[in-house]
Protein backbone atom coordinates (compact mmCIF):
# COMPACT_ATOMS: atom_id res chain seq x y z
CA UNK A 1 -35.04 45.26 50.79
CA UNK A 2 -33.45 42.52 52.61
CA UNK A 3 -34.92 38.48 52.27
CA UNK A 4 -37.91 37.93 54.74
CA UNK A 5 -37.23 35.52 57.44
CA UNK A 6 -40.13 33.56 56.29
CA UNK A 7 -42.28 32.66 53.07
CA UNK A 8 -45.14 34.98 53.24
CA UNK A 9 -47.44 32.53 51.89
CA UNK A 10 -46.66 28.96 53.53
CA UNK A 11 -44.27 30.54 56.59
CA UNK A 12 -41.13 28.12 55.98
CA UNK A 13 -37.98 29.62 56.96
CA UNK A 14 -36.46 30.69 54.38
CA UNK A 15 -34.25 33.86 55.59
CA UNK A 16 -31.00 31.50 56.28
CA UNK A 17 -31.02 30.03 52.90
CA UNK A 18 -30.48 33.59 50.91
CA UNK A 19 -26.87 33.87 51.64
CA UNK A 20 -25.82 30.17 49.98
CA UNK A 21 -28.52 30.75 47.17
CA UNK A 22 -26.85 34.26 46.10
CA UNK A 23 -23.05 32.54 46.39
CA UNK A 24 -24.21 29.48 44.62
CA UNK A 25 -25.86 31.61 41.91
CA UNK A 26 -23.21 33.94 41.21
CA UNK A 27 -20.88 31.07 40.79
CA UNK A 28 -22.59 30.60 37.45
CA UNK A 29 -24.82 27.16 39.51
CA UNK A 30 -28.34 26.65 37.58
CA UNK A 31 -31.57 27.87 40.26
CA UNK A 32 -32.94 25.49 39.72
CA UNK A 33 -30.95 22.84 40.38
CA UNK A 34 -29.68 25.31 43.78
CA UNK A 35 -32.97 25.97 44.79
CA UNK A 36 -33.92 22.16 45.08
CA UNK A 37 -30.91 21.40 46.75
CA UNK A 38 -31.80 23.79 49.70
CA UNK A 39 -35.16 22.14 49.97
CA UNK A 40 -37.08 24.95 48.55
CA UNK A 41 -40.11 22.84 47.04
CA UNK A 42 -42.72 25.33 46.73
CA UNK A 43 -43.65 27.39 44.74
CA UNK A 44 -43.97 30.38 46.81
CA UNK A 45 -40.80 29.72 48.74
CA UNK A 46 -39.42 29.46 44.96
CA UNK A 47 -40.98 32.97 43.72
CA UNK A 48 -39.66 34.61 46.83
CA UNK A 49 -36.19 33.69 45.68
CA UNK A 50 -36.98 34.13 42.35
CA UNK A 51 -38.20 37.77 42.60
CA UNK A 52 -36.28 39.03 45.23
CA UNK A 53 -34.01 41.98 44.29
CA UNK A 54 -31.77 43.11 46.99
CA UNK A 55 -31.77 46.78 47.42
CA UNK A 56 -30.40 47.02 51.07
CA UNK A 57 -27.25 48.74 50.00
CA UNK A 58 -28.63 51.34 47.96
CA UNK A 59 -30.92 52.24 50.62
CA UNK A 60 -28.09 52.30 53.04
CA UNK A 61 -26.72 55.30 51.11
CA UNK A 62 -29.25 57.71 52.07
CA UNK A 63 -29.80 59.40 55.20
CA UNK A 64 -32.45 59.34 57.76
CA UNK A 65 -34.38 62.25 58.31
């Protein structure tokens, strides 16, 4: 739902990079080129970004029970 503060593989902090990343990337920047410029290196840090899809709002819709 929302970006993990760390890679759950390696444990870099990653959580504070997810905001520039998305920006940068809907700019129309290449992720590759974004995600090496943030200093994410490996290649589970990478797949995090990579795969994360970022559902918080639609779960925000629904109510608690």
């Amino acid at each position: 739902m929302i970006i993990p503060v760390r890679c759950f593989s390696c444990g870099k902090p990653v959580g504070h990079l997810w905001e520039e990343y998305k920006e940068r990337v809907e700019k129309g920047e290449d992720r590759k080129k974004v995600m090496d410029e943030l200093g994410l290196k490996r290649y589970c840090c990478r797949g995090l970004f990579l795969g994360h899809v970022d559902l918080i709002d639609t779960a925000a819709k629904f109510k608690k029970f």
